[in-house]
Protein backbone atom coordinates (compact mmCIF):
# COMPACT_ATOMS: atom_id res chain seq x y z
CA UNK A 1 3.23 44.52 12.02
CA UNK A 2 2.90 41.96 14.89
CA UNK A 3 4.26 38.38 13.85
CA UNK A 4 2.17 35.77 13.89
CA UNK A 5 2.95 32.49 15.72
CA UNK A 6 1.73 29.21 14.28
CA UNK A 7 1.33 25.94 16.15
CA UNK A 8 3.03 23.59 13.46
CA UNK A 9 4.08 23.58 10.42
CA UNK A 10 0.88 22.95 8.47
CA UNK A 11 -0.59 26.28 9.82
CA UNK A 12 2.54 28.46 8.52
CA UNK A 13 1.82 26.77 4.65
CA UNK A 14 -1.93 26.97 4.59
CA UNK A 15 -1.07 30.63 5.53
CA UNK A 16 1.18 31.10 2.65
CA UNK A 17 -0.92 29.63 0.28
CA UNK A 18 -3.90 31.59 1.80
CA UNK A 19 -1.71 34.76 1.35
CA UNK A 20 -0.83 33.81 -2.29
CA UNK A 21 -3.90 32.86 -3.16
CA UNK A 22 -5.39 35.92 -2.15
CA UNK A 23 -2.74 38.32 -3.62
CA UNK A 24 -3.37 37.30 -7.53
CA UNK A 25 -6.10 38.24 -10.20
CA UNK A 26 -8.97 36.74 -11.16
CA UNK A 27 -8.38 34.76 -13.99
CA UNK A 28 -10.96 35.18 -17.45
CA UNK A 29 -13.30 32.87 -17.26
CA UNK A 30 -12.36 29.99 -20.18
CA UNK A 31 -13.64 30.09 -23.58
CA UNK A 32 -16.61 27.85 -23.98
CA UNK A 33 -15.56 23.92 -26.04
CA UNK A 34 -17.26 22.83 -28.57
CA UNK A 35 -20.92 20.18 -27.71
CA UNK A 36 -20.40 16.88 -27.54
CA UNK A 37 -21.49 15.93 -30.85
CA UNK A 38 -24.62 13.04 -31.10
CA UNK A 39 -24.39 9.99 -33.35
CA UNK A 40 -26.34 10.40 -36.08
CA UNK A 41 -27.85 6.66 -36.21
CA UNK A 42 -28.49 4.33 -33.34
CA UNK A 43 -26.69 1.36 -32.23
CA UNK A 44 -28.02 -1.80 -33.06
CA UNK A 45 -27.12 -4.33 -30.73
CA UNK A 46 -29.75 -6.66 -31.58
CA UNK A 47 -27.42 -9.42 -31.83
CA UNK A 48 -27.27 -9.53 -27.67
CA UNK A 49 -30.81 -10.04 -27.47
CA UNK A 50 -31.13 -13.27 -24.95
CA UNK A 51 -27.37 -13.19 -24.41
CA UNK A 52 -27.01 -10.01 -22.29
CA UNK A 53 -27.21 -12.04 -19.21
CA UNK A 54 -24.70 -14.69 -20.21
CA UNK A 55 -21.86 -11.58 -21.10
CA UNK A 56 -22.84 -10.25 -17.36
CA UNK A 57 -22.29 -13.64 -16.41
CA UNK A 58 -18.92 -14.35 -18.02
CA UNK A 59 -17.26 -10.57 -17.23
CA UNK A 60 -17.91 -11.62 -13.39
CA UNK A 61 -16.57 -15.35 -13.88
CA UNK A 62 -13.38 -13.62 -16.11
CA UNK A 63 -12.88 -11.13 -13.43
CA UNK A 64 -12.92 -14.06 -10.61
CA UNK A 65 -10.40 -15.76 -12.52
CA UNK A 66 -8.42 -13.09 -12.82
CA UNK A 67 -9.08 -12.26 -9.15
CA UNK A 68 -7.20 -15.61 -8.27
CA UNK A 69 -4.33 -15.03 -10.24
CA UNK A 70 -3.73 -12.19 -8.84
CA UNK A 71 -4.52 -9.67 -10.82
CA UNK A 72 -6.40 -6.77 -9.58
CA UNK A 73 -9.16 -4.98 -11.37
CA UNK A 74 -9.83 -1.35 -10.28
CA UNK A 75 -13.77 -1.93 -10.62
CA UNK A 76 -14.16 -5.31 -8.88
CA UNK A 77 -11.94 -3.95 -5.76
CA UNK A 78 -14.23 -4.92 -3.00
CA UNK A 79 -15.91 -8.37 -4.26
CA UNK A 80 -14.25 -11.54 -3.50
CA UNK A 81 -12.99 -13.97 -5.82
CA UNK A 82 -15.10 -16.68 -4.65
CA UNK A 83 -18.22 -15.01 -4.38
CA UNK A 84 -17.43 -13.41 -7.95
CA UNK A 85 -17.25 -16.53 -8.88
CA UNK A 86 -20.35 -18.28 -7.30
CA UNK A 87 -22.39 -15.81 -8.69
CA UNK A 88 -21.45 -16.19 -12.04
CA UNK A 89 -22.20 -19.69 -12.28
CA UNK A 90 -24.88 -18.73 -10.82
CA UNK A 91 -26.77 -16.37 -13.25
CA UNK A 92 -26.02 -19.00 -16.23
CA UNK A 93 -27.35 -21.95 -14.31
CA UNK A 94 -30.30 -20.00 -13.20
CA UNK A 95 -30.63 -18.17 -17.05
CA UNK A 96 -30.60 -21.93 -18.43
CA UNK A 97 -33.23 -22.89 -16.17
CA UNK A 98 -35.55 -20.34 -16.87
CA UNK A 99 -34.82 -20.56 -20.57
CA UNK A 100 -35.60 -24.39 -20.51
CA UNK A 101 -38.35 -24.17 -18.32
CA UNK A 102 -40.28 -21.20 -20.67
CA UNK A 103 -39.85 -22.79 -23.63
């Protein structure tokens, strides 16, 4: 059998594991888990209604704050502080407004 020669090391282990991968068994396919099961009744979350937009509001003004503290949220990685923050007071000035101006 001719040895083979590999240019660095990265080659030689993506042989091996090419080489062990292709030596073993098939594996059984995995017994099916149970469905997901449904909720039975609905959620009510009539309680929001006209409110939605003020929670929105105050989840991006709470994450700001947070922002400038220093503390780092996974889901608000790439939005500024500031901006977070702008925004926020943003939607509840502008939600007031309309609300005012409609009624």
């Amino acid at each position: 059998m001719a040895r083979l020669r590999f240019r660095t090391l990265v080659d030689l282990f993506a042989a091996l594991a090419l080489k062990r991968r292709f030596g073993r068994k098939i594996r059984a396919p995995r017994p099916q888990s149970k469905p997901a099961q449904t909720r039975r009744t609905a959620m009510n979350l009539s309680f929001f209604d006209g409110y939605k937009t003020y929670v929105v509001a105050a989840a991006m003004l709470l994450a700001a704050i947070s922002q400038l503290l220093g503390v780092d949220l996974p889901s608000f990685e790439g939005q500024s502080a500031g901006h977070l923050l702008m925004e926020g007071l943003a939607i509840i000035f502008l939600r007031k407004g309309i609300k005012a101006s409609a009624s």
